[in-house]
N, C-alpha and C. Protein backbone atom coordinates (compact mmCIF):
# COMPACT_ATOMS: atom_id res chain seq x y z
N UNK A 1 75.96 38.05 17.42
CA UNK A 1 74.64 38.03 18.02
C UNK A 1 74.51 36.74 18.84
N UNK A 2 74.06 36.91 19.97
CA UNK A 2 73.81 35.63 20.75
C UNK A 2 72.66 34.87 20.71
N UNK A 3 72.46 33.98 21.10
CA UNK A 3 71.08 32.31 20.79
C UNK A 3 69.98 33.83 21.29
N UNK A 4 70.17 34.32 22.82
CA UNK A 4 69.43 34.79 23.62
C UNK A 4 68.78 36.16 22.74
N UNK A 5 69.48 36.61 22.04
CA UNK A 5 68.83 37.68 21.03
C UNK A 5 68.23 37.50 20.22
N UNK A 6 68.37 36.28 19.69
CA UNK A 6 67.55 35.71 18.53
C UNK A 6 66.44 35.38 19.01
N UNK A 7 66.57 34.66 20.20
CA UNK A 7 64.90 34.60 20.89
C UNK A 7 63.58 35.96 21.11
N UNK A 8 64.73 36.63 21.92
CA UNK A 8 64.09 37.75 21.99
C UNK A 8 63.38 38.80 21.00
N UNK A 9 64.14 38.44 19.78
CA UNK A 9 63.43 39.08 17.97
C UNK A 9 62.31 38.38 17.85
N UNK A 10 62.56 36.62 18.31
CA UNK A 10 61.52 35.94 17.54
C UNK A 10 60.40 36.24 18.14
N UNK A 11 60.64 36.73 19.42
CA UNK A 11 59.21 36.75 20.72
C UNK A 11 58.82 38.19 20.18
N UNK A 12 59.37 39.13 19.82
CA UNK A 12 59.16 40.21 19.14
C UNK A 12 58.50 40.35 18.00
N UNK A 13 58.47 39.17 17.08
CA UNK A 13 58.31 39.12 16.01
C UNK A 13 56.29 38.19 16.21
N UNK A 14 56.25 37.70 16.79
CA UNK A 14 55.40 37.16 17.65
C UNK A 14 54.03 37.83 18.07
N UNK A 15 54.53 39.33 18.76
CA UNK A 15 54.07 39.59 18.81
C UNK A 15 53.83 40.11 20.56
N UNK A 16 54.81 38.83 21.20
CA UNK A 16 54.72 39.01 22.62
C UNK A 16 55.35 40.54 23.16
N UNK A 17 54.38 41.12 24.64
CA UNK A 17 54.41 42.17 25.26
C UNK A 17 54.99 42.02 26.61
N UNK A 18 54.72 40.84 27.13
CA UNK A 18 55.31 40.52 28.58
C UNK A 18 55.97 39.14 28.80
N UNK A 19 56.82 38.98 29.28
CA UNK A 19 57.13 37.87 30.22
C UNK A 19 57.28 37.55 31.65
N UNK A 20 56.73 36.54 31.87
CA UNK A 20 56.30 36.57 33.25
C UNK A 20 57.11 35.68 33.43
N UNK A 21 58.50 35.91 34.43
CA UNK A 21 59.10 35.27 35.49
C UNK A 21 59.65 35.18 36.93
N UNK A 22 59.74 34.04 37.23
CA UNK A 22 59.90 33.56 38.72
C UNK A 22 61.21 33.75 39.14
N UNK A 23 62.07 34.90 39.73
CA UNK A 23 63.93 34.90 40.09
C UNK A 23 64.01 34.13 40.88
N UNK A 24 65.36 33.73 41.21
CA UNK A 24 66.21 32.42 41.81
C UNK A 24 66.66 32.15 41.02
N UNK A 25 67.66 31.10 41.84
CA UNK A 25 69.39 30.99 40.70
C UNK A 25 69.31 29.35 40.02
N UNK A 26 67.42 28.90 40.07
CA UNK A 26 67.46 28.26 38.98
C UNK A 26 67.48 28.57 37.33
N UNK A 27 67.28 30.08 37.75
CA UNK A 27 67.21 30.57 35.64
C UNK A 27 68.28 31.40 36.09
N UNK A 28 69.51 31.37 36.36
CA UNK A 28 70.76 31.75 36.94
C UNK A 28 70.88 32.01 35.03
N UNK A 29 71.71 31.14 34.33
CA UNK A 29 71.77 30.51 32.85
C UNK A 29 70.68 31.21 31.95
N UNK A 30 69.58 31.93 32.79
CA UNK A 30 68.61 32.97 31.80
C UNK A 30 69.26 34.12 31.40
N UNK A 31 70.31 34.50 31.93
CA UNK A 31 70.97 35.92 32.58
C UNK A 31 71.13 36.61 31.12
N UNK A 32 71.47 35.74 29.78
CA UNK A 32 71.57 36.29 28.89
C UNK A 32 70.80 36.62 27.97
N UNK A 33 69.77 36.15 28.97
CA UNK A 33 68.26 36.57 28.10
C UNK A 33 67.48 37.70 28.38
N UNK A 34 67.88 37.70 30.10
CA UNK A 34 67.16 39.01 30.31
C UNK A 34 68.05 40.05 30.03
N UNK A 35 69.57 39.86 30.05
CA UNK A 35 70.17 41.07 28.84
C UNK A 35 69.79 41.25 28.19
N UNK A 36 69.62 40.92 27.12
CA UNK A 36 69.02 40.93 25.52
C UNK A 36 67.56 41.13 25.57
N UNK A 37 66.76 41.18 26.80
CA UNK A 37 65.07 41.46 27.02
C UNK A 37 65.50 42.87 27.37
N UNK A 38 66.32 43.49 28.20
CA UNK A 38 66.57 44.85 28.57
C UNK A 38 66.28 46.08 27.63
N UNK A 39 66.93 45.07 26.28
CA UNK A 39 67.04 46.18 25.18
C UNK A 39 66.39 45.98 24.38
N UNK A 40 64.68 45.13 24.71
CA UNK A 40 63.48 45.17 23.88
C UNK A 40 62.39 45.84 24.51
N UNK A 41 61.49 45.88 23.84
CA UNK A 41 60.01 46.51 24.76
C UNK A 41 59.38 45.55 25.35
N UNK A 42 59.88 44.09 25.24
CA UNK A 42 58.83 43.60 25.71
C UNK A 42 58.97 43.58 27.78
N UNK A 43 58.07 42.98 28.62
CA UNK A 43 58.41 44.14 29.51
C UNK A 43 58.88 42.63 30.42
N UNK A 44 59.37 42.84 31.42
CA UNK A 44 59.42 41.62 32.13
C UNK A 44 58.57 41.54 33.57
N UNK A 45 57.71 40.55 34.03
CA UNK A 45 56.79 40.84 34.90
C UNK A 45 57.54 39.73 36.40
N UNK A 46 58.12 40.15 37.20
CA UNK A 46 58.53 38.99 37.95
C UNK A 46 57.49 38.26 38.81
N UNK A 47 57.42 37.21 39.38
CA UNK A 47 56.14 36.76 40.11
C UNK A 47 56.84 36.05 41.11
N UNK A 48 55.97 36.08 42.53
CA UNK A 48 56.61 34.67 43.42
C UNK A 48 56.61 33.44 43.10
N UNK A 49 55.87 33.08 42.40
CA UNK A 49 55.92 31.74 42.15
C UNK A 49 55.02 31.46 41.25
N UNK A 50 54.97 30.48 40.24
CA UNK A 50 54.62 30.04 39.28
C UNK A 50 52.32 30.02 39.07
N UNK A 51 51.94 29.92 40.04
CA UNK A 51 50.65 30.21 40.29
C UNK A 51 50.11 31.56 40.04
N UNK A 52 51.27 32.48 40.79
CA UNK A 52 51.41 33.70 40.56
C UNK A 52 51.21 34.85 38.72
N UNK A 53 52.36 33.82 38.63
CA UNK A 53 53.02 34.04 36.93
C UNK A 53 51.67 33.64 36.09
N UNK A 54 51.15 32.63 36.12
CA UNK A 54 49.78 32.08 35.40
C UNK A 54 48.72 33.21 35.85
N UNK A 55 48.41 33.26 36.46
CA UNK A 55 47.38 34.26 36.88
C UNK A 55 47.42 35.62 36.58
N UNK A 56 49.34 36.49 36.57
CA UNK A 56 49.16 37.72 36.15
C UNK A 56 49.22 37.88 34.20
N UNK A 57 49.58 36.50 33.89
CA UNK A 57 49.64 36.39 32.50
C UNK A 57 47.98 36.34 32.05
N UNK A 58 47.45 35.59 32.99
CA UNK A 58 45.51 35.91 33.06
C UNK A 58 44.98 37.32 32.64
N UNK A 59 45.61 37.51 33.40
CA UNK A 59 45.42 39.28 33.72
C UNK A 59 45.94 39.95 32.59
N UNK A 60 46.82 40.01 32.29
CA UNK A 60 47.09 40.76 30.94
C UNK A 60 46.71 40.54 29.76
N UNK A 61 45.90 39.13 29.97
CA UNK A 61 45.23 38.59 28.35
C UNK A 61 43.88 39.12 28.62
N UNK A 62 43.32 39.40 30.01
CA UNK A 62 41.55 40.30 29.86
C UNK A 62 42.25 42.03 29.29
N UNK A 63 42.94 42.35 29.57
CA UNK A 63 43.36 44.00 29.17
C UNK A 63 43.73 43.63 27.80
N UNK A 64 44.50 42.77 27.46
CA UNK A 64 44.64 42.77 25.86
C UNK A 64 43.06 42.18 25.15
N UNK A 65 42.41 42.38 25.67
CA UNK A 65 40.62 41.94 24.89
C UNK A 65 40.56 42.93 24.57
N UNK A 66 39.41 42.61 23.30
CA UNK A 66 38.71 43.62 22.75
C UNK A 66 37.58 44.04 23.58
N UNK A 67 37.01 43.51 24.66
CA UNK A 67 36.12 43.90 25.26
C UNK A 67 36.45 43.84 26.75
N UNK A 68 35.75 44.30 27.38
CA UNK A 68 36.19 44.81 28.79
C UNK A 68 35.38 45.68 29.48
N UNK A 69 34.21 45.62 29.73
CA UNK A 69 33.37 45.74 30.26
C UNK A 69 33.33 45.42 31.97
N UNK A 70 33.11 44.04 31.86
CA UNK A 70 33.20 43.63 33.15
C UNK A 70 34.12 42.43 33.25
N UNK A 71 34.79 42.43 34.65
CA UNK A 71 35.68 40.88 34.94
C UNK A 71 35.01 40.14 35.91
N UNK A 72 34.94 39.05 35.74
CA UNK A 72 34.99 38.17 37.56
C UNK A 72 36.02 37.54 37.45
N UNK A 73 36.39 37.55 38.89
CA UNK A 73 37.52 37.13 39.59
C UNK A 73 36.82 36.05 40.91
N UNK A 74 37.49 34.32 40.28
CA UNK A 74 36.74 33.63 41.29
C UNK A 74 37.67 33.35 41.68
N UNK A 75 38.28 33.53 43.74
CA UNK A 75 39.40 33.18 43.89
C UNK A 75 38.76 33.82 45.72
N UNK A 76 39.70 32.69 46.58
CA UNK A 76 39.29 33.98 47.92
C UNK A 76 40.95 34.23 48.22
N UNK A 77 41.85 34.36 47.42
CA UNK A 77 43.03 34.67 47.93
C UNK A 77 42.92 35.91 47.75
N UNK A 78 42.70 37.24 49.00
CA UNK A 78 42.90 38.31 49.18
C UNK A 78 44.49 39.13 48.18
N UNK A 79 45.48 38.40 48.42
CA UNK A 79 46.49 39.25 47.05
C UNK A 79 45.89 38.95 45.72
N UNK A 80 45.31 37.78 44.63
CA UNK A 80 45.01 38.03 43.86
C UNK A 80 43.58 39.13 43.24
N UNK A 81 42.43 38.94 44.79
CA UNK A 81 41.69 40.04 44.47
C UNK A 81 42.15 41.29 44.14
N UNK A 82 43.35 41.80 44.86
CA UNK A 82 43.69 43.29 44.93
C UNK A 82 44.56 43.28 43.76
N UNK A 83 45.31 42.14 43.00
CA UNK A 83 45.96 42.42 41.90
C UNK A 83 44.58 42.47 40.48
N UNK A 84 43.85 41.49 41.18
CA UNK A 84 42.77 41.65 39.79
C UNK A 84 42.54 43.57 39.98
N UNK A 85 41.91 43.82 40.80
CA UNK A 85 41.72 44.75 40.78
C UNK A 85 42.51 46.32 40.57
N UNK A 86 43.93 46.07 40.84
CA UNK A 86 44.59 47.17 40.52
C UNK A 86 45.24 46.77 38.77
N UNK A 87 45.21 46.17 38.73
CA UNK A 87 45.81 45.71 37.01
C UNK A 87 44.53 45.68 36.14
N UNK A 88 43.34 45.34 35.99
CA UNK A 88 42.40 45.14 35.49
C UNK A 88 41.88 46.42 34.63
N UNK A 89 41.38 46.53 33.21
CA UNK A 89 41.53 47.99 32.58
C UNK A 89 39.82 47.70 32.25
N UNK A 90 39.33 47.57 32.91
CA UNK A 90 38.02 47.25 32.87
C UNK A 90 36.51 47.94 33.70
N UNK A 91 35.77 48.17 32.93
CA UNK A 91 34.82 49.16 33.94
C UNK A 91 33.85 48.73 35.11
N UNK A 92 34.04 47.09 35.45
CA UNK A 92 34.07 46.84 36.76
C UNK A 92 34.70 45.61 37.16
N UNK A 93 34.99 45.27 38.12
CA UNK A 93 35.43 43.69 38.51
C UNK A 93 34.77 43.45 39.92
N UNK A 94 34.39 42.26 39.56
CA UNK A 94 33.59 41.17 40.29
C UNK A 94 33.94 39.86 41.00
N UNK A 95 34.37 40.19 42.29
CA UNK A 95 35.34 39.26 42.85
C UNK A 95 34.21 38.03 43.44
N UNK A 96 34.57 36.78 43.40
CA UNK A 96 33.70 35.68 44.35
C UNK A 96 32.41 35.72 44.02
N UNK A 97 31.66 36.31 43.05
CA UNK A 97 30.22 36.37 42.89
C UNK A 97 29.96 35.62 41.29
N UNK A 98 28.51 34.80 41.85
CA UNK A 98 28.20 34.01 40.70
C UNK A 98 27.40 34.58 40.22
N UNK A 99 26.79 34.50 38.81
CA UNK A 99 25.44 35.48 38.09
C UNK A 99 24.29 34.35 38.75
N UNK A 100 22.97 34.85 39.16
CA UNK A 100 21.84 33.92 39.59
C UNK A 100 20.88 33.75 38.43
């Protein structure tokens, strides 16, 4: 069994559902991790860049709530509106607007 499998049980064991990473051949040396992620459920989420990765990990912690009603989304970057909005398991989302 390799280091990289043992991680992947423990993140299993954990409880974790996603990982969110950034490709390039700085996690070149990950390679045996995302082997050993292949043959778990947990899912792998790639992102452009690290702003990215924080934000869709955002996003998957409002769908893992117990409640979900409504989201706001304060941001004017047009791709994260449309990701809030197509990922979001929620019965409305509320982009750029403050409550008065």
């Amino acid at each position: 069994m390799k280091a990289s499998d043992l991680f992947v049980k423990a993140l299993e064991r954990e409880g974790v559902e996603y990982v969110f990473g950034i490709p390039g051949e700085e996690n070149l040396d990950f390679l045996d991790f995302l082997d050993s992620l292949s043959r778990s459920t947990i899912r792998l989420i790639l992102t452009r860049h690290e702003q990215a990765a924080g934000f869709r990990a955002a996003l998957a912690e409002v769908n893992d709530s117990a409640f979900g009603l409504q989201a706001g989304v304060f941001t004017r970057d047009l791709y994260k509106m449309q990701d809030a909005w197509d990922t979001l398991d929620v019965g409305g989302v509320v982009i750029g607007d403050v409550p008065s």
